[in-house]
Protein backbone atom coordinates (compact mmCIF):
# COMPACT_ATOMS: atom_id res chain seq x y z
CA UNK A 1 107.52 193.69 55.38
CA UNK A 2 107.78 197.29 57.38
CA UNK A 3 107.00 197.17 60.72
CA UNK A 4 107.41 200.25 63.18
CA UNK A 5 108.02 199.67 66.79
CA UNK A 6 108.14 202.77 69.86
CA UNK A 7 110.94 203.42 72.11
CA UNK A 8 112.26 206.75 73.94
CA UNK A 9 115.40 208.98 73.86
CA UNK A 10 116.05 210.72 77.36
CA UNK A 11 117.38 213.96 77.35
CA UNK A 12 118.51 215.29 80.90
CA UNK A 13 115.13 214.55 82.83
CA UNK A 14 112.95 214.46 79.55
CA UNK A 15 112.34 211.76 76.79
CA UNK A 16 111.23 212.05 73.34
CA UNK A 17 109.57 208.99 71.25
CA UNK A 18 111.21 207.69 68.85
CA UNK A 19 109.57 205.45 66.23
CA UNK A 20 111.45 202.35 64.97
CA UNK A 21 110.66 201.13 61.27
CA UNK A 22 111.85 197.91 60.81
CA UNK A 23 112.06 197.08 56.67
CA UNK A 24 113.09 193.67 54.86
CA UNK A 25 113.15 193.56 51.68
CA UNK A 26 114.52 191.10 49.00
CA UNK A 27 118.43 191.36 48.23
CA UNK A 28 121.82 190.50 49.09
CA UNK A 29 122.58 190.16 53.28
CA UNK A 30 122.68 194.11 54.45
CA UNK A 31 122.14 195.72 57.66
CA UNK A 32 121.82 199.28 58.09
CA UNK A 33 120.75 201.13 60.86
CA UNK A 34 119.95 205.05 60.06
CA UNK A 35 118.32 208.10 61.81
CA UNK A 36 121.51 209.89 63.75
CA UNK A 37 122.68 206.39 65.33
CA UNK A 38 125.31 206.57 67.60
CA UNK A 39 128.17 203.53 67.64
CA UNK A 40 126.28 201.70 70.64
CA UNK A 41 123.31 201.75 68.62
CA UNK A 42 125.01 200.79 65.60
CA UNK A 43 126.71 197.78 67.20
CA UNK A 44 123.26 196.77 68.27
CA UNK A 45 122.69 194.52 65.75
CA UNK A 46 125.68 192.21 66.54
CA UNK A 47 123.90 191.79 69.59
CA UNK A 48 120.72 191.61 68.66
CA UNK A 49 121.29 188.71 65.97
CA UNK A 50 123.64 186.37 68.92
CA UNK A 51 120.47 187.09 71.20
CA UNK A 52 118.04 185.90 68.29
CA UNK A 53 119.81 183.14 67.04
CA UNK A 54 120.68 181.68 70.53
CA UNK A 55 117.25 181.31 71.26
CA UNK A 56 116.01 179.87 67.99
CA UNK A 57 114.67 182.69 65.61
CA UNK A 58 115.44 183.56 62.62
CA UNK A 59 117.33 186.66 61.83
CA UNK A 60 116.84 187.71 58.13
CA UNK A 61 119.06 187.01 55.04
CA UNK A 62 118.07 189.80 53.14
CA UNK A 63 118.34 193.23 53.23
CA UNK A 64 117.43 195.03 56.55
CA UNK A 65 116.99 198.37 57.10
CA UNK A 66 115.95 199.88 60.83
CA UNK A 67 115.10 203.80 60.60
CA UNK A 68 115.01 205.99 63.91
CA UNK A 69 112.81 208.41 63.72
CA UNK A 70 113.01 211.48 63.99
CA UNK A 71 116.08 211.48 62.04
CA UNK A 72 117.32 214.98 62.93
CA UNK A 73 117.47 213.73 66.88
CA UNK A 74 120.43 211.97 68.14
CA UNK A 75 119.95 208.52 69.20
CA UNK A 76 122.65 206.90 72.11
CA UNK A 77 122.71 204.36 74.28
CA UNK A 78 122.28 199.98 74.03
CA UNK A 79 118.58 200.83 75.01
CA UNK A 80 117.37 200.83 71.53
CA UNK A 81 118.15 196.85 71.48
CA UNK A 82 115.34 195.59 72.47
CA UNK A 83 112.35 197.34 70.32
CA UNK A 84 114.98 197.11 67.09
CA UNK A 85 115.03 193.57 67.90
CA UNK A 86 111.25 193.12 68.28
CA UNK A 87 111.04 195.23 65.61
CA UNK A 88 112.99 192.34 63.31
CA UNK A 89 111.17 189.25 64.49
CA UNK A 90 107.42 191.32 63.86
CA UNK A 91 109.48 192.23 59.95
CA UNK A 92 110.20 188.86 59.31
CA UNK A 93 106.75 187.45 60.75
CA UNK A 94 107.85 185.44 63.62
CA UNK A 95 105.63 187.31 65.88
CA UNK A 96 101.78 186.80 65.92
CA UNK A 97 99.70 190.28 67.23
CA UNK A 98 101.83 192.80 65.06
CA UNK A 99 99.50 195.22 65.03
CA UNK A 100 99.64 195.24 69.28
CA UNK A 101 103.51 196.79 69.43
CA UNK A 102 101.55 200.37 68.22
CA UNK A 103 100.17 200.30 71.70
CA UNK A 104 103.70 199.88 73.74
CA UNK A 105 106.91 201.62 74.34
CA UNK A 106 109.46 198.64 74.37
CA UNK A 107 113.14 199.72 75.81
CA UNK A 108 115.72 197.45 77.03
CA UNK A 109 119.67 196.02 76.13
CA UNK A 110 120.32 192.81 75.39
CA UNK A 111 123.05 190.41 76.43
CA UNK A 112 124.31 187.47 73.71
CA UNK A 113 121.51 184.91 75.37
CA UNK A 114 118.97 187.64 74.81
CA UNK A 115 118.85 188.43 78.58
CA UNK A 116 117.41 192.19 79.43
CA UNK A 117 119.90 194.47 81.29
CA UNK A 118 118.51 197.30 82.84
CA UNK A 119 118.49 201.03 81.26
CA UNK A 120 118.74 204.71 82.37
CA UNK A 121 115.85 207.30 82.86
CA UNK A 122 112.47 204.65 82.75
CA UNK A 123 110.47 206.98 84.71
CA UNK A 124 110.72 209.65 81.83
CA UNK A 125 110.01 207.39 78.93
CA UNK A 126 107.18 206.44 81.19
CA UNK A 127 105.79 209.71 81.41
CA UNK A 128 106.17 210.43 78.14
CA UNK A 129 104.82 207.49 77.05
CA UNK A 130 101.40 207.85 79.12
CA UNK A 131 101.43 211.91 77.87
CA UNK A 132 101.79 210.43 74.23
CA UNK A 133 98.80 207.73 74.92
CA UNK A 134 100.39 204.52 75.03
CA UNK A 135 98.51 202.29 76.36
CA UNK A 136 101.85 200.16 78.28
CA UNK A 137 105.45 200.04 79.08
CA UNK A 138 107.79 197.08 78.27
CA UNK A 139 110.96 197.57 80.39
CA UNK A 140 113.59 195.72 82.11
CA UNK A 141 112.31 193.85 85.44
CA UNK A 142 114.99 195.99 87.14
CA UNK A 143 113.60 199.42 86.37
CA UNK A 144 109.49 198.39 86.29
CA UNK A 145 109.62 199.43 90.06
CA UNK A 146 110.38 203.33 88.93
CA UNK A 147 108.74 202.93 86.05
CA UNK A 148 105.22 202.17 87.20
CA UNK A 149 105.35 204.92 89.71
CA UNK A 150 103.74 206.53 86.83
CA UNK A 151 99.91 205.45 87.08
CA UNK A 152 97.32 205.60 83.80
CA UNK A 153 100.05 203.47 82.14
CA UNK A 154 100.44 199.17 82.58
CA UNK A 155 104.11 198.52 82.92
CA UNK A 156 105.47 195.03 82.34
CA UNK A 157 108.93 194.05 84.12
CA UNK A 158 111.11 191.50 81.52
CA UNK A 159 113.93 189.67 82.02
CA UNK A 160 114.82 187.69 78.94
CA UNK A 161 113.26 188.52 74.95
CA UNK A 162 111.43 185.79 75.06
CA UNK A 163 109.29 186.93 77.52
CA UNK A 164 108.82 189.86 75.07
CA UNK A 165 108.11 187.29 72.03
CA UNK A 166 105.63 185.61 73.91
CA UNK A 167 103.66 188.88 75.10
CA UNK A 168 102.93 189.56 71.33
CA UNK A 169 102.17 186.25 70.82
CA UNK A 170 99.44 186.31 72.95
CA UNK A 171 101.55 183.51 74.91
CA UNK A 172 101.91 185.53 78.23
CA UNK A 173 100.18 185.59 81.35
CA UNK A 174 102.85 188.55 82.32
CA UNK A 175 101.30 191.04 84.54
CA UNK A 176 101.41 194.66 84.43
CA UNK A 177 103.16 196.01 87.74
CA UNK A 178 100.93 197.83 90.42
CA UNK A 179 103.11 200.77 92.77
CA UNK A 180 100.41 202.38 95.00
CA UNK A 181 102.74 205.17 95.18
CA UNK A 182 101.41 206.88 98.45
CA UNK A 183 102.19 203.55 100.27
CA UNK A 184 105.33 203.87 99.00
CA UNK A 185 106.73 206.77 100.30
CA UNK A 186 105.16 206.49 103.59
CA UNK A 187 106.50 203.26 104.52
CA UNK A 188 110.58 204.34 102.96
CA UNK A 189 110.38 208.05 104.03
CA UNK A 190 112.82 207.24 106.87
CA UNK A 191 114.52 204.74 105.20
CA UNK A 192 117.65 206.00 103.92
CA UNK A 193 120.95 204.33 102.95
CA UNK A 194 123.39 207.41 104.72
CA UNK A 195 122.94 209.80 107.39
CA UNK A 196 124.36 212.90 108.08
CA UNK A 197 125.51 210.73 111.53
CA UNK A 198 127.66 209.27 109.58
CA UNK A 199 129.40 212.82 108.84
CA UNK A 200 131.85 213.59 111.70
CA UNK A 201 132.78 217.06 111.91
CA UNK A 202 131.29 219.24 109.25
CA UNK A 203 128.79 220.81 111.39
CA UNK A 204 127.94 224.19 109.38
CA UNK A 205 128.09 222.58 106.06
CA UNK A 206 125.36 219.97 107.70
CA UNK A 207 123.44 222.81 108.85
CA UNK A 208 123.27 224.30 105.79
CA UNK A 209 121.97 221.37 104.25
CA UNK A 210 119.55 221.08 106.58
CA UNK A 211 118.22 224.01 106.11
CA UNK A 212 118.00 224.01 102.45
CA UNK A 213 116.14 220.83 102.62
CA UNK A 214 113.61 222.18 105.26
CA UNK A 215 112.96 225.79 103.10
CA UNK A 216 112.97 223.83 99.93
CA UNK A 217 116.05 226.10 98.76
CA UNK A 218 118.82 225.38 96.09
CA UNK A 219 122.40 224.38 97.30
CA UNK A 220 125.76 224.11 95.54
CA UNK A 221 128.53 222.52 96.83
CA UNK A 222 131.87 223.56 96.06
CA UNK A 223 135.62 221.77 97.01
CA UNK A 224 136.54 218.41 97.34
């Protein structure tokens, strides 16, 4: 059965989708993984079959083939875990509403016991994603917060693939995330982890700064 799932390659401060097709098909036990895979992606599956088997689904004993697309793009990065993973248990029909994971970008790496670890550049894929008309967002409960800064677009926070299993087998009650974004920055806009106080000495370099910041000018910073 081929089954295509949607995740996002970030490049600098944009992200392209990529489509995942999942395919197994009758034959001797073989995984491949093709489309311009780089070696975290490739050792994917290693992870992805300890997280499935630990929590009781099947991964296939046939012949599996997962193609990134588009092929001519370089894909990096454990993000791609979590949708190829999906991707497998929709293939080999352990997943109920199939024909939902067209609507969602799915991103995500996966530990042995199938828990999500967070990933790098969400608020990109999530712009992209709303720009390409997805209708949601399934990403790591540590990056939903950035993520669903970007409105028009339901973004669910996961911790653990089963949440993920459950969500397309219309099992969930999962939530998407809500970030009235104005709130936001008004309430954190003087809420800041350093402070040039904390600089002693330094004074001109500090006025500098300053002053970029107020104009809205570029600064480089040279020296150790």
């Amino acid at each position: 059965m081929l089954v295509k799932t949607y995740g996002s390659a970030v490049y600098g401060v944009d992200a392209i989708s990529i489509t995942i097709e999942v395919n197994i098909s009758g034959g001797e036990i073989k995984y491949f993984i093709v489309g311009l895979p780089d070696n975290a992606v490739k050792e994917s599956l290693q992870r992805i079959e300890s997280a499935i088997k630990t929590n009781n689904y099947k991964m296939p004993r046939t012949r599996l083939v997962v193609n990134m697309a588009p092929a001519d793009i370089k894909k990096t990065g454990a993000a791609f875990d979590l949708p190829i993973a999906i991707g497998i248990l929709g293939a080999h029909n352990q997943l109920t509403n199939v024909d939902a994971l067209k609507d969602y970008v799915i991103m995500g790496e996966l530990s042995l016991d199938g828990t999500i670890q967070s990933i790098k550049g969400a608020l990109p894929i999530a712009i992209q994603a709303r720009k390409d008309g997805f209708k949601g967002f399934i990403v790591p409960k540590a990056n939903a917060r950035e993520a669903a800064m970007v409105n028009q677009l339901d973004v669910f926070g996961v911790q653990h693939i089963t949440e993920v299993v459950d969500f397309f087998c219309d099992n969930s009650n999962t939530q998407p995330l809500v970030v009235h974004t104005r709130d936001e920055f008004f309430t954190t806009q003087n809420e800041f982890d350093v402070d040039f106080n904390d600089v002693k000495g330094q004074e001109n370099i500090k006025r500098a700064l300053e002053i970029a910041a107020a104009g809205g000018h570029n600064a480089i910073l040279i020296g150790p």
